[in-house]
Protein backbone atom coordinates (compact mmCIF):
# COMPACT_ATOMS: atom_id res chain seq x y z
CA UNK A 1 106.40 7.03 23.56
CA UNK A 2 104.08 9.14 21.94
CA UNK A 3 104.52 6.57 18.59
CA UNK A 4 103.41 3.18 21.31
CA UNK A 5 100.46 5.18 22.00
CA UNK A 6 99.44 6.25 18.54
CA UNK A 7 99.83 2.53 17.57
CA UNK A 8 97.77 1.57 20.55
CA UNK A 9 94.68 4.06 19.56
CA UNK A 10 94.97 2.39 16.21
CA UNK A 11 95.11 -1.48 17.33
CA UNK A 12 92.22 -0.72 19.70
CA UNK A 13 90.21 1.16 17.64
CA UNK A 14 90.18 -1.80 14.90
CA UNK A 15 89.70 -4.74 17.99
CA UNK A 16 86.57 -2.36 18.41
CA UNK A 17 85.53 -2.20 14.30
CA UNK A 18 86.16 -6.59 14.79
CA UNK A 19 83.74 -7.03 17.80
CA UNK A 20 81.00 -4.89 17.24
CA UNK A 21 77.94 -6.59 16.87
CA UNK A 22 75.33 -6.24 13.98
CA UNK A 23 73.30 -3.99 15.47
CA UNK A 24 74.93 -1.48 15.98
CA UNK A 25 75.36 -0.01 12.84
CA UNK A 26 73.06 2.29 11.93
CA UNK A 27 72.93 5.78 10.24
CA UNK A 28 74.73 6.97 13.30
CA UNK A 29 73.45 9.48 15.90
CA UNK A 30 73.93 12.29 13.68
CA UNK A 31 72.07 10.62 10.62
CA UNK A 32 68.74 9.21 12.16
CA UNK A 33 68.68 12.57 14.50
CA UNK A 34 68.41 14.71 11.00
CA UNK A 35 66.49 12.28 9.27
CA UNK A 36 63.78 12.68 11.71
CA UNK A 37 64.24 16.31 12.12
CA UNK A 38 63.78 17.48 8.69
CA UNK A 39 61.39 15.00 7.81
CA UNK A 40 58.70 16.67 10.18
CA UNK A 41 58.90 19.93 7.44
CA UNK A 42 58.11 16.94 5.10
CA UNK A 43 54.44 17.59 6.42
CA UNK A 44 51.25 19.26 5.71
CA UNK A 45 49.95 22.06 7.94
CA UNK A 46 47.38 20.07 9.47
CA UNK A 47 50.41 17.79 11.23
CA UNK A 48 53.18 20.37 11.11
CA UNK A 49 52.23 22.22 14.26
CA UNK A 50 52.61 19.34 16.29
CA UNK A 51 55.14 18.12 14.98
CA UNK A 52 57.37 21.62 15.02
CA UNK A 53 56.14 21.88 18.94
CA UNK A 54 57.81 18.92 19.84
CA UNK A 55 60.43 18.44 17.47
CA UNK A 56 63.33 18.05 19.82
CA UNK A 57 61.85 15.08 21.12
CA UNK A 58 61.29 13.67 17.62
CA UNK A 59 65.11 14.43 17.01
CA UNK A 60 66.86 13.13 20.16
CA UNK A 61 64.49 9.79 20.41
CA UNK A 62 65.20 9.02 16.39
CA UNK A 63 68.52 6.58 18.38
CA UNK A 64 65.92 5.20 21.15
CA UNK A 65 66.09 1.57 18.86
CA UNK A 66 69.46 1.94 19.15
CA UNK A 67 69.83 2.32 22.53
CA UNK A 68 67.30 -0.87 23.10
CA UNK A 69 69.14 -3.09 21.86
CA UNK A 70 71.59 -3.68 24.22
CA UNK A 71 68.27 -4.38 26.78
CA UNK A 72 65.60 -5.80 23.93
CA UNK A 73 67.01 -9.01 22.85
CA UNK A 74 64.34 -9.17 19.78
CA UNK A 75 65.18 -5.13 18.94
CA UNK A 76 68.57 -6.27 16.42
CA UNK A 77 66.54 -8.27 13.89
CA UNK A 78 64.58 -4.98 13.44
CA UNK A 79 67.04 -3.27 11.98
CA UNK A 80 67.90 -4.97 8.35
CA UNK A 81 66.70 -8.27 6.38
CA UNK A 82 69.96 -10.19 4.73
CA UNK A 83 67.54 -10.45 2.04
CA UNK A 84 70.51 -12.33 -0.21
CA UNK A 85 70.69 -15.27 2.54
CA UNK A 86 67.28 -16.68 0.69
CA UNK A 87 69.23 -17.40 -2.41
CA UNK A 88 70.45 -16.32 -5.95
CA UNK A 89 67.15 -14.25 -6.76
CA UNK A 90 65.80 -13.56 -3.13
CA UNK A 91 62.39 -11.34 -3.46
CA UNK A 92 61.14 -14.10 -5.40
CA UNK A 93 61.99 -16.81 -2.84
CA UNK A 94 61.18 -14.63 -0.08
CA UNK A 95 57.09 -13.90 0.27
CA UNK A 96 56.33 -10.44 1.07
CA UNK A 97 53.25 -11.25 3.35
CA UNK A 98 54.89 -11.87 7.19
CA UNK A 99 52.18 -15.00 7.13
CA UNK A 100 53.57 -15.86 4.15
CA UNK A 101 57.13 -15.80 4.77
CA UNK A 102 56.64 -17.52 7.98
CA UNK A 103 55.05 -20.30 6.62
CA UNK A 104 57.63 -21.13 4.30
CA UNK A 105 61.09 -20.06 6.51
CA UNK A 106 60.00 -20.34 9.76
CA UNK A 107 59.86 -17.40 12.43
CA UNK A 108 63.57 -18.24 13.96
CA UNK A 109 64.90 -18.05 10.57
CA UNK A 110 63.17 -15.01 9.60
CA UNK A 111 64.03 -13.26 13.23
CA UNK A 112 68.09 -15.18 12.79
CA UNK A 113 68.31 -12.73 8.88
CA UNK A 114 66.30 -9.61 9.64
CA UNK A 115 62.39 -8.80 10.04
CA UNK A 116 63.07 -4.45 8.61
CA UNK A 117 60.08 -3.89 6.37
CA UNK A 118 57.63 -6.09 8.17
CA UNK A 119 58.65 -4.04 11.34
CA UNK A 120 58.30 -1.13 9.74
CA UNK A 121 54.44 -1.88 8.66
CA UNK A 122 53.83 -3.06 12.37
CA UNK A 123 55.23 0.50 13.48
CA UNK A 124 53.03 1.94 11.28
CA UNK A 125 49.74 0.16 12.70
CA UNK A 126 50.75 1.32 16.38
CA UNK A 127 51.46 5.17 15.35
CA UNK A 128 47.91 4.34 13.72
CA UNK A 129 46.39 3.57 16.53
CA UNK A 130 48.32 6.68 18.78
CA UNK A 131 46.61 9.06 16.40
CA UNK A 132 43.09 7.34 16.64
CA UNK A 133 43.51 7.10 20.29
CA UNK A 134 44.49 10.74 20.92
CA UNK A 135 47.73 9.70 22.63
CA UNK A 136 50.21 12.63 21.91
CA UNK A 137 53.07 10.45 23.87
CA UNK A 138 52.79 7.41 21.82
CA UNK A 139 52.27 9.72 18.70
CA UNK A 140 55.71 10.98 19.24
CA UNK A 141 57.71 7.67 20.57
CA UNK A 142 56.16 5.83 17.29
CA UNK A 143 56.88 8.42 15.09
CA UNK A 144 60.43 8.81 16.31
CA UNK A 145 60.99 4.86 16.09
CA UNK A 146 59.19 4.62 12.79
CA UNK A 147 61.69 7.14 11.14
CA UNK A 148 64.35 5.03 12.36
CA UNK A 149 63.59 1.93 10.95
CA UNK A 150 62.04 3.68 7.71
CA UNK A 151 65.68 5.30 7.41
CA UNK A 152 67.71 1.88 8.21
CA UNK A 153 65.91 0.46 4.85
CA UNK A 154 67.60 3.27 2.65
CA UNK A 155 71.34 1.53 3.94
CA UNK A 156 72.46 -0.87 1.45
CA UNK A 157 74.36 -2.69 4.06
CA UNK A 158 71.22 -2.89 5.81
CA UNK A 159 69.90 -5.88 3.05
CA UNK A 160 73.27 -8.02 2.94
CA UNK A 161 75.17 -10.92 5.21
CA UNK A 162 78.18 -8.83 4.37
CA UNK A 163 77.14 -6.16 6.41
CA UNK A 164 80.81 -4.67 7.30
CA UNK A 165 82.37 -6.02 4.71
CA UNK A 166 83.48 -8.95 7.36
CA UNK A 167 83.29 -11.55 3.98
CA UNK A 168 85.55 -9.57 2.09
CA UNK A 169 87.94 -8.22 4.22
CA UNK A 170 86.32 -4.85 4.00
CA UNK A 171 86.24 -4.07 7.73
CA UNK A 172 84.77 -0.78 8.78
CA UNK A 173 82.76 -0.07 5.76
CA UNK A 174 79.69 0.18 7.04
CA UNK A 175 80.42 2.78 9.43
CA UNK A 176 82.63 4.74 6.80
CA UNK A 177 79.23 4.69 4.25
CA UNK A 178 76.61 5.53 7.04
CA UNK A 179 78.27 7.50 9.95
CA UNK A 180 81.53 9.12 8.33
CA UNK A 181 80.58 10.44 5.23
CA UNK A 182 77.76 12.02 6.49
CA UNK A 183 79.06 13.25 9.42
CA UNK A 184 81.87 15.32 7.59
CA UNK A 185 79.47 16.25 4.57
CA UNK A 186 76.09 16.29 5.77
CA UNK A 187 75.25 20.33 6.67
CA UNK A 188 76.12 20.86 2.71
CA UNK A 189 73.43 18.57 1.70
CA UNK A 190 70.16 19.42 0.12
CA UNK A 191 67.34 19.11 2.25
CA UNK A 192 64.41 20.28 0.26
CA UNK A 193 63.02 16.93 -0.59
CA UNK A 194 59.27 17.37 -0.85
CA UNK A 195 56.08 17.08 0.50
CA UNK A 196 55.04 13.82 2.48
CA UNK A 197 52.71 11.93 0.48
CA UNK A 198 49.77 9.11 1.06
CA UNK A 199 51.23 5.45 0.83
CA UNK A 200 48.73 2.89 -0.43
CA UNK A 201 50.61 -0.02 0.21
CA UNK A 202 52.79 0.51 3.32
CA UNK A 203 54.72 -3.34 2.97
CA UNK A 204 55.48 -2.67 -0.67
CA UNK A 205 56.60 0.34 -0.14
CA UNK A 206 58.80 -0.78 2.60
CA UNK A 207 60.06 -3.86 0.04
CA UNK A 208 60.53 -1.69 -2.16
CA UNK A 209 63.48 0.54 0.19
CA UNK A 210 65.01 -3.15 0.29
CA UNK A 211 64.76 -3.72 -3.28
CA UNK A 212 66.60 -0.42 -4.02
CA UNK A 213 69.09 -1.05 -1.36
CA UNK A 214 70.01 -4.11 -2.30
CA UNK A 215 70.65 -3.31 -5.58
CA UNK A 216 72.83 -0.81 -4.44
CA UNK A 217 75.29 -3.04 -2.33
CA UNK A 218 77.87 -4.21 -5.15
CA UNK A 219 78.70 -0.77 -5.69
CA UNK A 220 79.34 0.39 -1.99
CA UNK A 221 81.54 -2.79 -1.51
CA UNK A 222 83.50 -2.23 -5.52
CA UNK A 223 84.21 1.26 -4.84
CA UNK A 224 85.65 0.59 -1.41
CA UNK A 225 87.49 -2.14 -2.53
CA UNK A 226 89.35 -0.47 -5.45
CA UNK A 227 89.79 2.69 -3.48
CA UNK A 228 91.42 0.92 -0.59
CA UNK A 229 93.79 -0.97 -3.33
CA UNK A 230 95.07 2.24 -4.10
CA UNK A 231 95.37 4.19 -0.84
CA UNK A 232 98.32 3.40 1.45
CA UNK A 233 97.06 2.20 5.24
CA UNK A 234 98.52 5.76 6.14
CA UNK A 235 96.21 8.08 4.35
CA UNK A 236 93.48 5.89 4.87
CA UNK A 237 93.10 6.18 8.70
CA UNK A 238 93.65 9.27 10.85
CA UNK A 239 93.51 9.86 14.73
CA UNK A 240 91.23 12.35 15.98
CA UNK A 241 90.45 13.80 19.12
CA UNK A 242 87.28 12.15 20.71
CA UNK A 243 86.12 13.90 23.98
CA UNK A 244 89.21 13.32 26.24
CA UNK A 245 90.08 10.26 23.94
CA UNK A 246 91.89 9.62 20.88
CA UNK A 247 89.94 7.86 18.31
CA UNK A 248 91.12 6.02 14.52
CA UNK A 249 88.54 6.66 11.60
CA UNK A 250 88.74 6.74 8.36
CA UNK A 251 90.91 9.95 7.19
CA UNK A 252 88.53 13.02 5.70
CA UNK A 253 90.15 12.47 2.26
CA UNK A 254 89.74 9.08 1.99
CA UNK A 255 86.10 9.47 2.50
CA UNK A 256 85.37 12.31 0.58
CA UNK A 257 86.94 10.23 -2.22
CA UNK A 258 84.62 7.21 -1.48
CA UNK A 259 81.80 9.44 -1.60
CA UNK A 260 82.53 11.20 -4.68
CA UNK A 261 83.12 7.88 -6.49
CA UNK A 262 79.53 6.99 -5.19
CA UNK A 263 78.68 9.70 -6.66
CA UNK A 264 77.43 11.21 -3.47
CA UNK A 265 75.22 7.99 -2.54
CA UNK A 266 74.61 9.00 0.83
CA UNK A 267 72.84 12.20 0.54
CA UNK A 268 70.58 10.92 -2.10
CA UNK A 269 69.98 7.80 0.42
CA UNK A 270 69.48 10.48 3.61
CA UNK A 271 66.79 12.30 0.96
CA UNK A 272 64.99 9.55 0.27
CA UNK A 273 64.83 7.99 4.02
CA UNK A 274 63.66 11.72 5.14
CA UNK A 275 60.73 11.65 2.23
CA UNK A 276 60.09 8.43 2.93
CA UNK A 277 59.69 9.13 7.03
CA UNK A 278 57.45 12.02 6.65
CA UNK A 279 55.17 9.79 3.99
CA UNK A 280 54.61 7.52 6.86
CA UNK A 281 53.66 9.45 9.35
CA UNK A 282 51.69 10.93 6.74
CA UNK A 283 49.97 7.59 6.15
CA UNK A 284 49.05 6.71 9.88
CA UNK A 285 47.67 10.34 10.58
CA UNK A 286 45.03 9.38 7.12
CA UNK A 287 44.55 6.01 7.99
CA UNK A 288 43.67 7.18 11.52
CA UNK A 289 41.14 9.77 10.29
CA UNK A 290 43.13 13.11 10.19
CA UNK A 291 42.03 13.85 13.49
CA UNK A 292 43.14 17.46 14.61
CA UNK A 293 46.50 17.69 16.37
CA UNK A 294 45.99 21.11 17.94
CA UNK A 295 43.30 19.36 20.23
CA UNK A 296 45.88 16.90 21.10
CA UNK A 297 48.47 18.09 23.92
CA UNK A 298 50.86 16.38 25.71
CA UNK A 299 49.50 16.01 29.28
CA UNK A 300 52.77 15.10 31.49
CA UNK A 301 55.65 16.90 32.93
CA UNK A 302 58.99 16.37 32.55
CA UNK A 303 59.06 14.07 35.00
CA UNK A 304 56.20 11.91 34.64
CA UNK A 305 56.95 11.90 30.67
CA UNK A 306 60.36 10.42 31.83
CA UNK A 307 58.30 7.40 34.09
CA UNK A 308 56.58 6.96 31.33
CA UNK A 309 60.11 6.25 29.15
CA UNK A 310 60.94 3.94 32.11
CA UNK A 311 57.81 1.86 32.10
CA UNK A 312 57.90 1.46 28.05
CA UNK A 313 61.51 0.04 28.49
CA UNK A 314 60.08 -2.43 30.47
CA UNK A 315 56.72 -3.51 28.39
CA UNK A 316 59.89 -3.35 25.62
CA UNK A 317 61.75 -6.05 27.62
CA UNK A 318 58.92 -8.60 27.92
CA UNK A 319 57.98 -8.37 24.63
CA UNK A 320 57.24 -11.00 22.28
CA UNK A 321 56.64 -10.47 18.81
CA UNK A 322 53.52 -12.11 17.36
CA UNK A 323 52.72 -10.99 14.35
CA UNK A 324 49.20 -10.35 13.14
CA UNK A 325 48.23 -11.97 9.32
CA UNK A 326 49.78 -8.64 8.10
CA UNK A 327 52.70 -8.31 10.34
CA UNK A 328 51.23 -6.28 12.90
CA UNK A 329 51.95 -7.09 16.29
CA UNK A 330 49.17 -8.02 19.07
């Protein structure tokens, strides 16, 4: 008995790796959370006050995209550009400019493959405007959502059709690369990444996470490939205990092994997506004027912070992106 049910965990849990749409693979909880949290020490002292008072919001709203999606039809295509669907050398098919890109690909093909770093700029124009504003609540929700689609550039999945490996019979490998690995490694990583610094260019910096990503996928999908070729199916998977459920995921050794033949891809990746987030912020506070955040306070209680969630989710559910000449939305 106890063999039927171990085979049943493991059918399930691949019928579940087979039917899980695009979207929701991500850094995982555990990922964007730290991302966000440790890019806030990323920050100068002018910023880091605020940011340190209300860091636990910054850290448990870093999965809020995540959670749209389920209620945001438009919130998927946020999340990665399949940059290698516009041909054999893409980013010089593929105009930078969202006017630009439209123009030539239409906006339901660009939405269909991806819209990441043009997001990213228009998330950068409404933190922008928080700041200039004065709006500590809208400071915070942008800067949470802005450090999750800043991170979400630094996957090289993130930039390819083959997302989860679904082309080459590589099931599972984007949660293995993202989630897994740094899951079971990632309170041994180094987080002493840097100071935040000024971005001139906000979309070329945020086509140039793509770029880098991109060029990263062969290896993420090689490795896998000839690791799995030489790993029987049982030392690849293990069952662990999940809450009151059992749960099939790739077995520690198997991805410590991936890992170390990626030479420990991940953490450099989770490095440069927590530099990265704090340089954006960074940016908006400048562009906005440095005004001082210790004049800015968050005026609502619990309760009337949470109404506020509530009524965003539904501004979030009528919305429909129009993009500016730059990419910023009206």
């Amino acid at each position: 008995m106890r063999h039927q049910s171990l085979h049943f965990f493991f059918f399930l849990a691949l019928f579940m790796f087979l039917i899980m749409p695009k979207t929701s693979y991500c850094w995982g909880f555990w990922g964007h959370k730290r991302i966000n949290r440790i890019a806030v020490f990323t920050l100068p002292s002018e910023m880091l006050g605020f940011y340190k008072k209300h860091i636990e919001y910054i850290t448990n709203h870093a999965v809020d995209p995540d959670k749209r999606r389920y209620a945001v039809k438009e919130e998927g295509a946020r999340h990665f550009i399949d940059i290698d669907h516009y041909g054999k050398y893409p980013f010089d098919s593929l105009p930078e400019l969202w006017k630009n890109a439209k123009t030539k690909y239409t906006e339901d093909t660009l939405q269909a493959y991806g819209i990441n770093p043009w997001y990213i700029e228009t998330m950068l124009y409404r933190l922008t405007s928080a700041f200039k504003e004065g709006n500590a609540i809208n400071i915070l929700r942008y800067s949470a959502d802005l450090g999750h689609y800043v991170a979400d550039a630094h996957v090289p999945l993130h930039t390819a059709e083959n997302y989860n490996g679904q082309l080459t019979n590589q099931y599972g490998i984007h949660g293995l690369w993202e989630s897994r690995i740094p899951e079971l490694s990632g309170e041994q990583y180094d987080y002493f990444v840097g100071k935040a610094r000024y971005i001139e260019r906000p979309i070329n910096e945020a086509w140039g996470f793509i770029k880098v990503s991109h060029a990263e996928v062969d290896s993420v999908l090689l490795m896998e490939e000839v690791l799995n070729s030489e790993t029987p199916e049982d030392k690849k998977y293990s069952i662990e205990q999940k809450g009151n459920s059992s749960a099939k995921v790739y077995s520690t050794e198997y991805a410590k092994e991936y890992n170390d033949r990626l030479n420990n891809m991940a953490e450099r990746k989770m490095r440069a997506a927590i530099l990265a987030v704090g340089s954006f912020w960074y940016t908006a506070w400048v562009n906005a004027g440095q005004p001082d955040l210790d004049k800015i306070e968050l005026k609502m209680s619990a309760e009337e912070l949470k109404a506020a969630q509530k009524e965003e989710e539904k501004t979030l559910k009528k919305e429909n992106l129009n993009f500016k000449e730059k990419g910023h939305i009206e």
